[in-house]
PDB file of N, CA and C in Angstrom:
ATOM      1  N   UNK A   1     121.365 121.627  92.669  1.00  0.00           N
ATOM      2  CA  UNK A   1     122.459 121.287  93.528  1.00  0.00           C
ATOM      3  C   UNK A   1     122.707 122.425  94.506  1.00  0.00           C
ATOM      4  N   UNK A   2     123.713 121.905  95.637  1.00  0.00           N
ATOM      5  CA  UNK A   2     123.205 122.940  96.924  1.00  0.00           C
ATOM      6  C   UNK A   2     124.899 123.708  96.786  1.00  0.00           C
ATOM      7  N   UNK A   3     125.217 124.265  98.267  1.00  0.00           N
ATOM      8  CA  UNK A   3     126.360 124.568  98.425  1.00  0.00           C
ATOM      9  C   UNK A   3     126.792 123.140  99.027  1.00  0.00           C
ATOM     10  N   UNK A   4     128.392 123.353  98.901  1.00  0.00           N
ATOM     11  CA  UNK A   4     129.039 122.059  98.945  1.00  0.00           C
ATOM     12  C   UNK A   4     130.450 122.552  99.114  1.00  0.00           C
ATOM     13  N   UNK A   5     131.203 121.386 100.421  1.00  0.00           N
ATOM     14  CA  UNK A   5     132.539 121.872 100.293  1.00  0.00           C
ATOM     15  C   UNK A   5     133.423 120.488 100.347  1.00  0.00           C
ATOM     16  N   UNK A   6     134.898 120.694 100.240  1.00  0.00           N
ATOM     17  CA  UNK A   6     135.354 119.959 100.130  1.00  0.00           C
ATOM     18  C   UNK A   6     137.099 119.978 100.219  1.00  0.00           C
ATOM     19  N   UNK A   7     137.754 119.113 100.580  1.00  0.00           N
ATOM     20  CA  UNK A   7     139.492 119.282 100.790  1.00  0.00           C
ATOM     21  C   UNK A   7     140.145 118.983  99.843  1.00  0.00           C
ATOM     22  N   UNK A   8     141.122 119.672  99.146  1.00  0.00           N
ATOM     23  CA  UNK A   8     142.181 118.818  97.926  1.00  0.00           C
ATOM     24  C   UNK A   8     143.544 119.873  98.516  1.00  0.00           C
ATOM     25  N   UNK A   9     144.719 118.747  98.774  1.00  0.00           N
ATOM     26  CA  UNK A   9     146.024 119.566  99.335  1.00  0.00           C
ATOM     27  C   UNK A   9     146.135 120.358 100.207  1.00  0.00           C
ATOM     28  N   UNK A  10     145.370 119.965 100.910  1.00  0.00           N
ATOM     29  CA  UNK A  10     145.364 121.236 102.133  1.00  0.00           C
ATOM     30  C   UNK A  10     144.352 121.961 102.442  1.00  0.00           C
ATOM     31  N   UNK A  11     143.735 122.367 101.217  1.00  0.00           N
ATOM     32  CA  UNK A  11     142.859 123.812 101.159  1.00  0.00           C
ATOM     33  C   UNK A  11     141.162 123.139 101.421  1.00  0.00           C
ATOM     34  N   UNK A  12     140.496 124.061 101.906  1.00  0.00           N
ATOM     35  CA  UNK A  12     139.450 123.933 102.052  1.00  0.00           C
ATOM     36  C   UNK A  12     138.551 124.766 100.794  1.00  0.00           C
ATOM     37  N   UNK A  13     137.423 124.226  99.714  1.00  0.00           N
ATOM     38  CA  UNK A  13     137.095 125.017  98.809  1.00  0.00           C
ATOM     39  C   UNK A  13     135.497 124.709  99.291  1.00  0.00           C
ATOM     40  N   UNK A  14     135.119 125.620  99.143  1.00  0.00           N
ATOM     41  CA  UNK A  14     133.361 126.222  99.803  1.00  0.00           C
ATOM     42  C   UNK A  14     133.004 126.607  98.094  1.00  0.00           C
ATOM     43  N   UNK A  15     132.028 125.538  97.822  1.00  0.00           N
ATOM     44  CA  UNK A  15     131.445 125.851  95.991  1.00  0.00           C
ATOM     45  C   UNK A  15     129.893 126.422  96.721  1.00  0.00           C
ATOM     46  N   UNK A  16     129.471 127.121  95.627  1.00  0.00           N
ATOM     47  CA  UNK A  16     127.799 127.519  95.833  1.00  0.00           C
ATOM     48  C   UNK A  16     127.312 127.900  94.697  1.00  0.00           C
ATOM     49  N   UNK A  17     126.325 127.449  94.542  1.00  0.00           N
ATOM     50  CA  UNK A  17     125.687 127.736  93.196  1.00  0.00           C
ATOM     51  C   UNK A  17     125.236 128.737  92.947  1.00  0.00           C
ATOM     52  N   UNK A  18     125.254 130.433  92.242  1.00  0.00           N
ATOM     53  CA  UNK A  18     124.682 131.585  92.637  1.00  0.00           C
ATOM     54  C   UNK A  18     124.888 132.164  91.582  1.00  0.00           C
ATOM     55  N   UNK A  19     123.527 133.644  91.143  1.00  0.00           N
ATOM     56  CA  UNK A  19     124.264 134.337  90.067  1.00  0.00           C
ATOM     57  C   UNK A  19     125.084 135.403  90.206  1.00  0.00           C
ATOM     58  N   UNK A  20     125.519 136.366  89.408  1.00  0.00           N
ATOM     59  CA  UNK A  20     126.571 137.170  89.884  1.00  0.00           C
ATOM     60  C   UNK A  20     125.634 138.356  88.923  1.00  0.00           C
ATOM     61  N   UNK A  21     125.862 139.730  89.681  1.00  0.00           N
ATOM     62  CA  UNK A  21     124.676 140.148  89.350  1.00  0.00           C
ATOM     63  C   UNK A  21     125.296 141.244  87.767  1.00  0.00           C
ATOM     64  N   UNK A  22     126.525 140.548  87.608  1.00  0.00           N
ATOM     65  CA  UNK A  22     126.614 140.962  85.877  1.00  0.00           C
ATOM     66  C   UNK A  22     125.563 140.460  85.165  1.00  0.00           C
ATOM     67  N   UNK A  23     125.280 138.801  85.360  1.00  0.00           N
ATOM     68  CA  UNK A  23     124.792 137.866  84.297  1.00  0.00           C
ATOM     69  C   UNK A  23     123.447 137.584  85.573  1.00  0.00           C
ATOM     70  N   UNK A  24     122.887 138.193  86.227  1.00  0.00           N
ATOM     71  CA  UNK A  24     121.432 137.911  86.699  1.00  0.00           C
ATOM     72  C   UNK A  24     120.961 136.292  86.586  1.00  0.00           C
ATOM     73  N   UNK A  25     120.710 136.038  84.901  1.00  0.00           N
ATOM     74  CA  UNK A  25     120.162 134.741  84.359  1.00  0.00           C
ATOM     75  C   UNK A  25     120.662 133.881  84.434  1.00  0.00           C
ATOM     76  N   UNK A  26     122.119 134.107  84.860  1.00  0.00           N
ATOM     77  CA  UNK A  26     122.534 132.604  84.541  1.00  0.00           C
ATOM     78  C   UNK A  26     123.639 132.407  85.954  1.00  0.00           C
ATOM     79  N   UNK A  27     123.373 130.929  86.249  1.00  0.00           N
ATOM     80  CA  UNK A  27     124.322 130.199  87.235  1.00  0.00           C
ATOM     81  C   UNK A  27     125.673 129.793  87.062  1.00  0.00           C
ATOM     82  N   UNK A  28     126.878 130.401  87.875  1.00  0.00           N
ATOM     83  CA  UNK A  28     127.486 130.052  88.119  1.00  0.00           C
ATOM     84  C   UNK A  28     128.184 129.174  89.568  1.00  0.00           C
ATOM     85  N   UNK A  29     129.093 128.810  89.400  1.00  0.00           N
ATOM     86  CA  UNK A  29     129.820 127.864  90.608  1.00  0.00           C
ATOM     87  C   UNK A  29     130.938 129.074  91.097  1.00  0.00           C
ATOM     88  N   UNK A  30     130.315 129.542  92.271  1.00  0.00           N
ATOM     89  CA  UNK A  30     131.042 130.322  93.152  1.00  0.00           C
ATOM     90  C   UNK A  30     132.001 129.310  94.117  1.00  0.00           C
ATOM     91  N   UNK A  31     133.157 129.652  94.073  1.00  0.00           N
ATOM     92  CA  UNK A  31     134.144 129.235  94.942  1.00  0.00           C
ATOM     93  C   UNK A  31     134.852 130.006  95.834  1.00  0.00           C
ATOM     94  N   UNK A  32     134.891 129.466  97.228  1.00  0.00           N
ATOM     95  CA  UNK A  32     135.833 130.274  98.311  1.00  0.00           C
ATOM     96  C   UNK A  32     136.451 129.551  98.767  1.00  0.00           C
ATOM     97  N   UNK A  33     137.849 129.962  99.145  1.00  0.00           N
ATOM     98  CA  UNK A  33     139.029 129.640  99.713  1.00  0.00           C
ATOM     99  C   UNK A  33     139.073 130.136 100.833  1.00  0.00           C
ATOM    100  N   UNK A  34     139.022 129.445 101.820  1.00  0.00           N
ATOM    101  CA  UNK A  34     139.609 130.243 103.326  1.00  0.00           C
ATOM    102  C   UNK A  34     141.112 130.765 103.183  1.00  0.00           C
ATOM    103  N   UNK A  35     140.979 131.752 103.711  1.00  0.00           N
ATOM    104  CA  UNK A  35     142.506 132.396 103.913  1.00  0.00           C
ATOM    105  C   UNK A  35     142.714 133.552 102.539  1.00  0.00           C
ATOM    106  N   UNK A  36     141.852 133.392 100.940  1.00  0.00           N
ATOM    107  CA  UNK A  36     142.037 133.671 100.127  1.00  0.00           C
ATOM    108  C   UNK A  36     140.768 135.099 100.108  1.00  0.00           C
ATOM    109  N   UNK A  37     141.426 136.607 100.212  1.00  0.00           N
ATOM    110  CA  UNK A  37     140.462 137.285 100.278  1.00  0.00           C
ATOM    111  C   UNK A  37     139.432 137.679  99.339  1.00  0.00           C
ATOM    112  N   UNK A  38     139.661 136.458  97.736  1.00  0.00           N
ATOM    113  CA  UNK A  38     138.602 136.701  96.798  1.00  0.00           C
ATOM    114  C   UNK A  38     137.958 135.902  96.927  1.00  0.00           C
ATOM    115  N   UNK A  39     136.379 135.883  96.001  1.00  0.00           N
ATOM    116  CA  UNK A  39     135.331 134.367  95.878  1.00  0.00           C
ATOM    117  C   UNK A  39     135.431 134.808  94.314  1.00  0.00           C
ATOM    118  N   UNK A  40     135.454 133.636  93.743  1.00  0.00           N
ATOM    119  CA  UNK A  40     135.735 133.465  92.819  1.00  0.00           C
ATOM    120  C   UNK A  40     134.305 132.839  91.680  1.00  0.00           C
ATOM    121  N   UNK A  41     134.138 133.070  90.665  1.00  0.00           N
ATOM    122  CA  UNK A  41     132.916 132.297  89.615  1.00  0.00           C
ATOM    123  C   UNK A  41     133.678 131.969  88.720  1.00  0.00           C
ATOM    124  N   UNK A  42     133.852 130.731  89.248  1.00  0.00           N
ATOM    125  CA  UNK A  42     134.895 129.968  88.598  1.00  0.00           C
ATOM    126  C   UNK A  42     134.097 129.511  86.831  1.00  0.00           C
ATOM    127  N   UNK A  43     133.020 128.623  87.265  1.00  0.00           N
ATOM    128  CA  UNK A  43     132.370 128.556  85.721  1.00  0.00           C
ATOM    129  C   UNK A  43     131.255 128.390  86.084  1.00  0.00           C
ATOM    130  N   UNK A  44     130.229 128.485  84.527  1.00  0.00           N
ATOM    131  CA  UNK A  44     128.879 127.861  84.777  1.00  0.00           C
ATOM    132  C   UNK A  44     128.193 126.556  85.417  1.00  0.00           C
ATOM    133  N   UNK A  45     127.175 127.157  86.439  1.00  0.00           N
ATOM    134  CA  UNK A  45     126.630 125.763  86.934  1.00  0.00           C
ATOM    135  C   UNK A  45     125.719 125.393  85.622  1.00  0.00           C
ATOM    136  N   UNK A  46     125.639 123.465  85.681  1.00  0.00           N
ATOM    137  CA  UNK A  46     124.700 123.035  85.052  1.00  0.00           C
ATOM    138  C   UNK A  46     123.934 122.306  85.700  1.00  0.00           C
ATOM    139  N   UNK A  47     123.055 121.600  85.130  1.00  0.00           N
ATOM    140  CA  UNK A  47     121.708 121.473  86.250  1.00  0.00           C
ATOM    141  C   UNK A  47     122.374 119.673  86.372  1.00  0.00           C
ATOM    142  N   UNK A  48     123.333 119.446  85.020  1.00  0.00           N
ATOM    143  CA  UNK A  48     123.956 117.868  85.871  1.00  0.00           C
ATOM    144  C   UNK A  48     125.374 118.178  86.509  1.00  0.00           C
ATOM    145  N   UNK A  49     125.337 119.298  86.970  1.00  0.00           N
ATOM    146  CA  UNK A  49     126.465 118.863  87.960  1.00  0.00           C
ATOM    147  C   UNK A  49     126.085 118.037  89.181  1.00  0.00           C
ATOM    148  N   UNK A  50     127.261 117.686  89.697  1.00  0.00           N
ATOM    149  CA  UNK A  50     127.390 116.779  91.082  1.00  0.00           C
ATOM    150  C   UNK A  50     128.649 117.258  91.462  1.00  0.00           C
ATOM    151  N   UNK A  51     128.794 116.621  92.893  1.00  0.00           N
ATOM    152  CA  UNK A  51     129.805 117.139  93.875  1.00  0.00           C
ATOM    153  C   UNK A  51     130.830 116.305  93.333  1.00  0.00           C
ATOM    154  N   UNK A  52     130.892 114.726  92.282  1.00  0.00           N
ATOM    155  CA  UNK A  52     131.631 113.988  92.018  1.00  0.00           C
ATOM    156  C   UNK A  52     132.415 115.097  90.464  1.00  0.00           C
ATOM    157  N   UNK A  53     131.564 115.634  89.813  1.00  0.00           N
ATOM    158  CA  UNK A  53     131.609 116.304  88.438  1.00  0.00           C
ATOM    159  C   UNK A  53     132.420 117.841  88.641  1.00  0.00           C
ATOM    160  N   UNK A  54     131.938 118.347  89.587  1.00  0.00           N
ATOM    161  CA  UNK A  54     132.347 119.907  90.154  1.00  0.00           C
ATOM    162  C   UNK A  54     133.873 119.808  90.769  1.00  0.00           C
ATOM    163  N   UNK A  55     134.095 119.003  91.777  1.00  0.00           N
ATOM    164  CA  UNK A  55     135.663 119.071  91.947  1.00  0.00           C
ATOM    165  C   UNK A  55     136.294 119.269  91.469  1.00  0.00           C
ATOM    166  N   UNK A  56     136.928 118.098  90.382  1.00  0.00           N
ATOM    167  CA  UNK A  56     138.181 118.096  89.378  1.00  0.00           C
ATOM    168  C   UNK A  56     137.869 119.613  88.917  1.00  0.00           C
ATOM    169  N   UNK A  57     137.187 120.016  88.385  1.00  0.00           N
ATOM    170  CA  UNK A  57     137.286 121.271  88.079  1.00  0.00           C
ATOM    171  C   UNK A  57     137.374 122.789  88.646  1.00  0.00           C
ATOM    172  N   UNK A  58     136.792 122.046  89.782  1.00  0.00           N
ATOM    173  CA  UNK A  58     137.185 123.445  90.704  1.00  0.00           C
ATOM    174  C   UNK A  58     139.009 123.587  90.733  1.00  0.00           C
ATOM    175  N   UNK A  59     139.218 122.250  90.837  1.00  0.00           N
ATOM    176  CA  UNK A  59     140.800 121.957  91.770  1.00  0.00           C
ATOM    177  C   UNK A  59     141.427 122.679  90.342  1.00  0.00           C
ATOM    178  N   UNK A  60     141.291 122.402  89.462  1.00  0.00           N
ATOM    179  CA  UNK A  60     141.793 122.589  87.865  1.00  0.00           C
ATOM    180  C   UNK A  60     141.762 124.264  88.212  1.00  0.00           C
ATOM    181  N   UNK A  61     140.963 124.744  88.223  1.00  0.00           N
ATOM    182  CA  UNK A  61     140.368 126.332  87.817  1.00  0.00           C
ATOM    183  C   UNK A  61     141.217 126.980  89.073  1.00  0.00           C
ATOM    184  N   UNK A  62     141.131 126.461  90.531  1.00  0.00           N
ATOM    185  CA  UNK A  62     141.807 127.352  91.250  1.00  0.00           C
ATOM    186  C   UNK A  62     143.589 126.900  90.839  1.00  0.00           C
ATOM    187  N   UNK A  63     143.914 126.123  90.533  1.00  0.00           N
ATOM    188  CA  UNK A  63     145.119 125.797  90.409  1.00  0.00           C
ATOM    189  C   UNK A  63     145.780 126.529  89.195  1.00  0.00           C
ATOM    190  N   UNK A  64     144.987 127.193  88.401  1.00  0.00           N
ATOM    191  CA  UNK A  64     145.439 128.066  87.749  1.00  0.00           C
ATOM    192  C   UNK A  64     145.369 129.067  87.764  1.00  0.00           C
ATOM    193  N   UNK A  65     144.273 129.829  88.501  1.00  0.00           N
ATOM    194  CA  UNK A  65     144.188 131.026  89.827  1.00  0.00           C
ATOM    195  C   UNK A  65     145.894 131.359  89.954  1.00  0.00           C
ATOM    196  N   UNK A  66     146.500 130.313  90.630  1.00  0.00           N
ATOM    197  CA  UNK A  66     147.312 130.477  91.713  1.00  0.00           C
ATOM    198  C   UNK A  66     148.549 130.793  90.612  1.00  0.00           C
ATOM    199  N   UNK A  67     148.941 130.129  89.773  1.00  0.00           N
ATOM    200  CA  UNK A  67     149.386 130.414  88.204  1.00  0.00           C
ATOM    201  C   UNK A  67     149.635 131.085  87.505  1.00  0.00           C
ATOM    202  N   UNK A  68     148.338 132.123  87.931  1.00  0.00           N
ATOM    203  CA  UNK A  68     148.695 133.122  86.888  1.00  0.00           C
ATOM    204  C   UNK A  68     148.841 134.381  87.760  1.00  0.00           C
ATOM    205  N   UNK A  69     148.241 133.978  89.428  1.00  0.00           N
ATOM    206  CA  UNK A  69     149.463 135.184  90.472  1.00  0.00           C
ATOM    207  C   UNK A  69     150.619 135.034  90.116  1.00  0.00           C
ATOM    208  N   UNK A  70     151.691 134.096  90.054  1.00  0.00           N
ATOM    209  CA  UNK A  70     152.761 133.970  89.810  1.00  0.00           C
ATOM    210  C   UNK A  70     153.247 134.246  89.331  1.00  0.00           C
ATOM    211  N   UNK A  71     152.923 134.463  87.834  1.00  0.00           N
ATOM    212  CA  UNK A  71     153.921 134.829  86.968  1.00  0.00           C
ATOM    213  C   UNK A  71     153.262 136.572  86.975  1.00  0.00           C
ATOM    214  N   UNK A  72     154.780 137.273  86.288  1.00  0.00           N
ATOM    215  CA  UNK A  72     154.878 138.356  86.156  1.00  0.00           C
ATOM    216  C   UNK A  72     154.239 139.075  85.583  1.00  0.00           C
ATOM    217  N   UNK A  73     153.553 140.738  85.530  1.00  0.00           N
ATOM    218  CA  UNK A  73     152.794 141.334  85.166  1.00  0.00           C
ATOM    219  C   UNK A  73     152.842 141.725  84.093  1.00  0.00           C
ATOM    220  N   UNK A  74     151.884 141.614  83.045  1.00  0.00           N
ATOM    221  CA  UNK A  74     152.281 142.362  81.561  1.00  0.00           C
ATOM    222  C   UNK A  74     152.206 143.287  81.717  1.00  0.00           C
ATOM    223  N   UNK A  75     153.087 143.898  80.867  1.00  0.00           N
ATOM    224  CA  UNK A  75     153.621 145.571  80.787  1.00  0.00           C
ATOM    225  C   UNK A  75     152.404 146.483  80.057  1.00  0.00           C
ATOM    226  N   UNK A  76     152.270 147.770  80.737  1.00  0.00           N
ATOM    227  CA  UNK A  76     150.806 148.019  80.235  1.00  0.00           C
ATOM    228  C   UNK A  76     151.374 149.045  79.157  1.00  0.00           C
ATOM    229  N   UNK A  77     150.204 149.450  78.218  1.00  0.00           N
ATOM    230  CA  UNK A  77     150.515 150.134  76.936  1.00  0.00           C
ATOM    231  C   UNK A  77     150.443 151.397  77.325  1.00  0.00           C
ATOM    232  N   UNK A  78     151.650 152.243  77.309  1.00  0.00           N
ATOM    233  CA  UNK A  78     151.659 153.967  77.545  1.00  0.00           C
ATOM    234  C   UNK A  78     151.155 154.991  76.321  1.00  0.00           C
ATOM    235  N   UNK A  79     149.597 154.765  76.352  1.00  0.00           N
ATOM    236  CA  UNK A  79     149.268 155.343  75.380  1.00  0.00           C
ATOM    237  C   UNK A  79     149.337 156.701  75.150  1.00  0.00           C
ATOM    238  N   UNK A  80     148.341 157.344  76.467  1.00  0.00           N
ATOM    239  CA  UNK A  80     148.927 158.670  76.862  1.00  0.00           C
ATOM    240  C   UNK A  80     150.016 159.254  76.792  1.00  0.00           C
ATOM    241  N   UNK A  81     151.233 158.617  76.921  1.00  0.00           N
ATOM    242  CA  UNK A  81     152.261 159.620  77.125  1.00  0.00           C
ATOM    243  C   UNK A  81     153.015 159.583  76.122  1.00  0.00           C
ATOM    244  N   UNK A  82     152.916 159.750  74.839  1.00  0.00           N
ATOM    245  CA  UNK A  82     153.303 159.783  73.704  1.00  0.00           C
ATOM    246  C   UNK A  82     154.566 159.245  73.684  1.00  0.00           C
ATOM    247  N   UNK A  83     155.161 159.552  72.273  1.00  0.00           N
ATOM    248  CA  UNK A  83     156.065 158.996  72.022  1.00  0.00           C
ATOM    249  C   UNK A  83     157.881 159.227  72.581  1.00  0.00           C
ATOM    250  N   UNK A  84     158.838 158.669  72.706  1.00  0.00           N
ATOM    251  CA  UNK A  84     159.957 158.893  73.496  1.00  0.00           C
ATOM    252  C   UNK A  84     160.736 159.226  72.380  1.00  0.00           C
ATOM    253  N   UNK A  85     161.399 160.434  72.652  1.00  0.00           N
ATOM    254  CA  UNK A  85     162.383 161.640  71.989  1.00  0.00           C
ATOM    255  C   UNK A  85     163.411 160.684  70.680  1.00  0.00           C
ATOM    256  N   UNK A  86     163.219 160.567  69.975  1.00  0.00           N
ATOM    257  CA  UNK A  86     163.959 160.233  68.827  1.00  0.00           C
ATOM    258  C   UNK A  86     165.480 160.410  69.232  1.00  0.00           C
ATOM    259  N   UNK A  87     165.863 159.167  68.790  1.00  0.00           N
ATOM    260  CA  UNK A  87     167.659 159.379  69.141  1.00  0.00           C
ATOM    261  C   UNK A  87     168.199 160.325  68.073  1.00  0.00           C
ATOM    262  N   UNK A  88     168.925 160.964  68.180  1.00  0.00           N
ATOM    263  CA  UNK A  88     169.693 161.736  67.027  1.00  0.00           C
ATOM    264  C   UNK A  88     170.980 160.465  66.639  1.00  0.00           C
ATOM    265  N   UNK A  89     171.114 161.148  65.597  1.00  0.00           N
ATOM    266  CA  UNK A  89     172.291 160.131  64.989  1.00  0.00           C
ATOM    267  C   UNK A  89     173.438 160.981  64.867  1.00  0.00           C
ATOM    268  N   UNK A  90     174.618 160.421  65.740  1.00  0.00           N
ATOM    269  CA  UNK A  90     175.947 161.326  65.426  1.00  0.00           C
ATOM    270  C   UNK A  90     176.297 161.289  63.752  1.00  0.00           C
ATOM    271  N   UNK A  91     176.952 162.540  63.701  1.00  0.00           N
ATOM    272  CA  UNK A  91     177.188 162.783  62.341  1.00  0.00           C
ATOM    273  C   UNK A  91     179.187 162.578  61.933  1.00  0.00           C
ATOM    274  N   UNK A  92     179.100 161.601  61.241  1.00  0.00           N
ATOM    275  CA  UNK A  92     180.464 160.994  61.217  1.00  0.00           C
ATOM    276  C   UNK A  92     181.329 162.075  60.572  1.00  0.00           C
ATOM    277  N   UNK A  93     182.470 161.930  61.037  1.00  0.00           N
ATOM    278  CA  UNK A  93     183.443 163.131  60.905  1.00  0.00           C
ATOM    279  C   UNK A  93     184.495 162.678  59.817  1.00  0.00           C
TER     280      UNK A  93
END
């Protein structure tokens, strides 16, 4: 299967079949978004995909792209900077 594009809501999505040179051997379904400054490998190509089979899933995969910009950043673990000063406990009178 070739490169292939296509419209859902607006957006224009540009799929291409290509490897990514982590995984050399194996095919994935590269996706680009105009306007969007990443390309994305969204999932593995298979040799029965089709342009009818590849959509729904592209639309699925970027739509949760957009999803998980949205929501808020997990808080990262301050490993380095040890631990924070122990409260003292007032001493009752």
């Amino acid at each position: 299967m070739k490169k292939f594009e296509f419209e859902d809501s607006g957006r224009t999505f540009i799929c291409e079949p290509a490897t990514s040179r982590a995984t050399p051997d194996q095919m994935w379904w590269w996706v680009n978004v105009p306007g969007d400054a990443l390309r994305y490998a969204a999932f593995h190509a298979k040799k029965t995909d089709t342009p009818a089979n590849v959509k729904p899933r592209v639309v699925e995969y970027y739509a949760k792209v957009l999803a998980d910009r949205e929501r808020p950043p997990l808080p990262r673990p301050t490993w380095g900077q040890g631990r924070p000063p122990a409260q003292q406990k007032k001493a009752d009178s």
